[in-house]
N, C-alpha and C. Protein backbone atom coordinates (compact mmCIF):
# COMPACT_ATOMS: atom_id res chain seq x y z
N UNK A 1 98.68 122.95 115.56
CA UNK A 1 97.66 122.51 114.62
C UNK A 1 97.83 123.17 113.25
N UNK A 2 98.94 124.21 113.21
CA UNK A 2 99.07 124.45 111.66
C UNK A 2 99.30 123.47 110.79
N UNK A 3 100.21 122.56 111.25
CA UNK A 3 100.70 121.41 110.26
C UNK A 3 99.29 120.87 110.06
N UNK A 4 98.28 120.37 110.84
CA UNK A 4 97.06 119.96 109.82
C UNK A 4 96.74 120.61 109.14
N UNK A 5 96.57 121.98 109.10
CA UNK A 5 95.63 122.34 108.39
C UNK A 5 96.89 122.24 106.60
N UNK A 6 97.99 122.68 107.13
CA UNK A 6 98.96 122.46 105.83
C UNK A 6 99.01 121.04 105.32
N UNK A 7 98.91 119.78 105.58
CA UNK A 7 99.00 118.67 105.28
C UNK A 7 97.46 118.17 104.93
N UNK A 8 96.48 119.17 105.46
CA UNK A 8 94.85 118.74 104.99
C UNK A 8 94.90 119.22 103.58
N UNK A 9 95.68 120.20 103.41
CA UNK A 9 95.46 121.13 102.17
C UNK A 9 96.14 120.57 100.89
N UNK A 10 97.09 120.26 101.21
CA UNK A 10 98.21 119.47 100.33
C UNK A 10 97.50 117.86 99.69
N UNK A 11 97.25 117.04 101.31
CA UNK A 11 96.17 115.39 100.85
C UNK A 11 94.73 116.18 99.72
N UNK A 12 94.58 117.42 100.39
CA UNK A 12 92.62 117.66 99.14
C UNK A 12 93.39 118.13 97.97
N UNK A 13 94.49 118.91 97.88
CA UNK A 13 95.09 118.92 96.64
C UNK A 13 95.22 118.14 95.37
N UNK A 14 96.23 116.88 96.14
CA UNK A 14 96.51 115.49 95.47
C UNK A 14 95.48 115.05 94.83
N UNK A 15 94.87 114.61 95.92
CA UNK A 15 93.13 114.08 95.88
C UNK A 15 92.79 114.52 94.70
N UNK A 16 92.53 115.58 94.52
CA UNK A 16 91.58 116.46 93.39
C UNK A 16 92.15 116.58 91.79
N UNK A 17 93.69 116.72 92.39
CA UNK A 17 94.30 116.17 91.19
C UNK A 17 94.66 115.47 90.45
N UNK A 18 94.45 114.02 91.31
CA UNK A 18 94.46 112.70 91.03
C UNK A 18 93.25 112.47 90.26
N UNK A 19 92.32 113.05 90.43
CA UNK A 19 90.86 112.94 90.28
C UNK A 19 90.81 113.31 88.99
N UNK A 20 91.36 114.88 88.90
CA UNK A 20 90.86 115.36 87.47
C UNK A 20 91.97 114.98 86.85
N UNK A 21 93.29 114.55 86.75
CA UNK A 21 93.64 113.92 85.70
C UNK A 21 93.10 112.47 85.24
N UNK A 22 93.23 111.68 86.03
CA UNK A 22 92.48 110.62 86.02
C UNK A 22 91.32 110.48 85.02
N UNK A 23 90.78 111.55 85.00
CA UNK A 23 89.33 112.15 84.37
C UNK A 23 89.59 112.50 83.39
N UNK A 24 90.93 112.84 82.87
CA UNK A 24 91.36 113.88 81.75
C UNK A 24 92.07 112.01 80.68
N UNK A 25 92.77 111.50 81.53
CA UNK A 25 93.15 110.91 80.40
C UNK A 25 92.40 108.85 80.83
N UNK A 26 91.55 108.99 81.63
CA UNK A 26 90.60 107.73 81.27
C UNK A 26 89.78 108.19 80.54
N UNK A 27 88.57 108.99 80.73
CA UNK A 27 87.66 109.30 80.55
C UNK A 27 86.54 108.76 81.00
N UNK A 28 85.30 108.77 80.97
CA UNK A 28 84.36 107.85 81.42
C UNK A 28 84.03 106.55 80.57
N UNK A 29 84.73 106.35 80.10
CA UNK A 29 84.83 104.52 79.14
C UNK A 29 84.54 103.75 80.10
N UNK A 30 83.26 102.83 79.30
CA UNK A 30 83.83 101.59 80.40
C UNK A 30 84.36 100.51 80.23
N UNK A 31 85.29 100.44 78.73
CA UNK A 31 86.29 99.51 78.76
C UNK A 31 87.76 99.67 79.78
N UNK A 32 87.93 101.06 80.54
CA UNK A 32 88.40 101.51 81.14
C UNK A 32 88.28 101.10 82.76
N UNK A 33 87.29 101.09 83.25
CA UNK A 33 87.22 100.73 84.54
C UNK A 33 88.15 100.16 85.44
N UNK A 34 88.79 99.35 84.99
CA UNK A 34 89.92 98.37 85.74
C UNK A 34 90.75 99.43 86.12
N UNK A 35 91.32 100.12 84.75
CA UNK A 35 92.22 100.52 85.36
C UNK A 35 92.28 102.15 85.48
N UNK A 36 90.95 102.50 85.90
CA UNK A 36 90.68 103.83 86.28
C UNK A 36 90.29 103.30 88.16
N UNK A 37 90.02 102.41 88.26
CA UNK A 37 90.15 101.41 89.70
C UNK A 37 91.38 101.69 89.69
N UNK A 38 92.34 100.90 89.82
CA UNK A 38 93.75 100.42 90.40
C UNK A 38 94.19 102.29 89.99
N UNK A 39 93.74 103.33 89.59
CA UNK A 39 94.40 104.40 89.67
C UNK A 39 93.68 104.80 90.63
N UNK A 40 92.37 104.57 90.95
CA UNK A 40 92.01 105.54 92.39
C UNK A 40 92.51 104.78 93.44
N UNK A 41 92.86 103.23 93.61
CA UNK A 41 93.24 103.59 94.82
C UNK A 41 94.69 103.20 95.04
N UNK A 42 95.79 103.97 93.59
CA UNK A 42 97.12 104.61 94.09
C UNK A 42 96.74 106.09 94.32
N UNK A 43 95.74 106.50 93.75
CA UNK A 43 95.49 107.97 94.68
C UNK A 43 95.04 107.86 95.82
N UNK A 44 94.42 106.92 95.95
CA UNK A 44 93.86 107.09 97.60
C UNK A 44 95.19 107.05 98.77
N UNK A 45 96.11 105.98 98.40
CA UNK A 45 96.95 105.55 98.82
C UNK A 45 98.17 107.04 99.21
N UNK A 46 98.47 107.97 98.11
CA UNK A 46 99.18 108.90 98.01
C UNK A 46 98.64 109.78 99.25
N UNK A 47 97.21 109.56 98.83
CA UNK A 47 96.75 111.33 99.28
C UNK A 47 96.39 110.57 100.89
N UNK A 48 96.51 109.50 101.30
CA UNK A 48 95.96 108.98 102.76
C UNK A 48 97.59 109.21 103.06
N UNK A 49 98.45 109.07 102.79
CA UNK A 49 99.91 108.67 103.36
C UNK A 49 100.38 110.63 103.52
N UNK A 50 100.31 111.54 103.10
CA UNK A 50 100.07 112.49 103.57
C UNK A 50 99.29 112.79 105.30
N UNK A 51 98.75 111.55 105.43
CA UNK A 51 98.13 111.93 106.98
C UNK A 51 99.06 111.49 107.27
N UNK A 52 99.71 109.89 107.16
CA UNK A 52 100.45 109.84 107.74
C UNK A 52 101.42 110.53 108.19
N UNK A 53 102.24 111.32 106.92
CA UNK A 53 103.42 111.98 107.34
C UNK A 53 103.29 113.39 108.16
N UNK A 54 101.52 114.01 108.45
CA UNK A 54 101.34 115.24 109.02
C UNK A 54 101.64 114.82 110.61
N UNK A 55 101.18 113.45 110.63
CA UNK A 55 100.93 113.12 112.19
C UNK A 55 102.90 112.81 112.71
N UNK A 56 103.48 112.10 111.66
CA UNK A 56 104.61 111.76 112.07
C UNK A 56 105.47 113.38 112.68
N UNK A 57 105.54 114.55 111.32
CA UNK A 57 105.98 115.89 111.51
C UNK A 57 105.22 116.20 112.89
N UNK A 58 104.23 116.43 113.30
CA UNK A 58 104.16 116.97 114.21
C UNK A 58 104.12 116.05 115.86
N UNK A 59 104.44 115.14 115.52
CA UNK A 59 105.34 114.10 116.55
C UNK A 59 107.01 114.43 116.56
N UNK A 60 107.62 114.60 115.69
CA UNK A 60 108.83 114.88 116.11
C UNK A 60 109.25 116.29 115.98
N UNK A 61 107.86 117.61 115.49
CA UNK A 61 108.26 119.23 115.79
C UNK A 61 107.53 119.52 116.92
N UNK A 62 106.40 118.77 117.27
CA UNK A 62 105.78 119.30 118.69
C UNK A 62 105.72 118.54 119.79
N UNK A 63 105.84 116.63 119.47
CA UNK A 63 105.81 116.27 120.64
C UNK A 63 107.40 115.59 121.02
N UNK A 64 108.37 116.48 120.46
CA UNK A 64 109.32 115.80 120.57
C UNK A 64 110.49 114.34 120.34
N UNK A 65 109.55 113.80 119.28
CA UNK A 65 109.56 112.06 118.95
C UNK A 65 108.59 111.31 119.69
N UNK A 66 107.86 111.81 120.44
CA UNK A 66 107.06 110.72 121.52
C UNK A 66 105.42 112.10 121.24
N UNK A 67 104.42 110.63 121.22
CA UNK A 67 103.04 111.37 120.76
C UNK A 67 101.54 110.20 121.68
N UNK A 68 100.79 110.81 121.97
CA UNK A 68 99.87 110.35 122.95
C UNK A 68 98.88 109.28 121.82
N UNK A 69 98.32 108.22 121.77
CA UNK A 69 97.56 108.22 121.25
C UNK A 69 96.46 109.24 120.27
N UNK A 70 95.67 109.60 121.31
CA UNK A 70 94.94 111.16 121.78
C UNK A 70 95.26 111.71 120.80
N UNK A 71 96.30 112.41 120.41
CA UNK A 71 96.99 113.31 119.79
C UNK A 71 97.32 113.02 118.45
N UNK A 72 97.85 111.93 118.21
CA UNK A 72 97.85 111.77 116.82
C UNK A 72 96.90 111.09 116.31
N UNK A 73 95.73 110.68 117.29
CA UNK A 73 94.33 110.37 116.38
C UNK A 73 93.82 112.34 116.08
N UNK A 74 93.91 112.95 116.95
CA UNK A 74 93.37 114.11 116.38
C UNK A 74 94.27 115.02 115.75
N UNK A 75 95.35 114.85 115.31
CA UNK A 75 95.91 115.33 114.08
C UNK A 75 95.62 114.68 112.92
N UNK A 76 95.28 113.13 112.58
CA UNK A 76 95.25 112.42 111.65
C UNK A 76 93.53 113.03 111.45
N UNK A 77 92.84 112.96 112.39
CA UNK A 77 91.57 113.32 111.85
C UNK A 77 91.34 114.93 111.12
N UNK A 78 91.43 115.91 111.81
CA UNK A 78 91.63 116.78 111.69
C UNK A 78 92.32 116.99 110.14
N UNK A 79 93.36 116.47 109.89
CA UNK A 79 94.04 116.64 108.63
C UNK A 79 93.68 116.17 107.54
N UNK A 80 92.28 114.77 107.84
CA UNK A 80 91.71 114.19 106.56
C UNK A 80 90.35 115.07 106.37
N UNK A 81 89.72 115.62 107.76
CA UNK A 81 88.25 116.50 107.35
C UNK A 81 88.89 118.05 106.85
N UNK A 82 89.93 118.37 107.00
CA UNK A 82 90.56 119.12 105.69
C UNK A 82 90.69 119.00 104.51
């Protein structure tokens, strides 16, 4: 379970940094909106695909290439309430 907590840390990273730049060079305009939209959700997109790749790593460092359902729902969870 280290790899979640390292891959939770890394997705709230992104996240946050996606956020405050985002913030830094839209601003709160709202001739802006559109495309302060289509930038949150290529951040969402970035910082969700980080679960993906925590659950994949610890499918092929702990379960060998082969992973239970079970198991990579509770790494994927685990790594996003990080």
């Amino acid at each position: 379970m280290k790899s979640t907590i390292r891959y939770g840390l890394i997705c709230g990273f992104l996240l946050v940094g996606f956020t405050w730049a985002g913030h830094l060079v839209f601003g709160v305009n709202p001739r802006n909106f559109d495309r302060q939209e289509t930038y949150g959700y290529i951040s969402m997109l970035v910082g969700l695909s980080v679960i993906f790749v925590a659950v994949y790593r610890y499918r092929e460092q702990v379960g060998g290439g082969a992973i239970t359902f079970h198991s990579g729902l509770q790494v994927g969870v685990l790594t996003a309430l990080i």
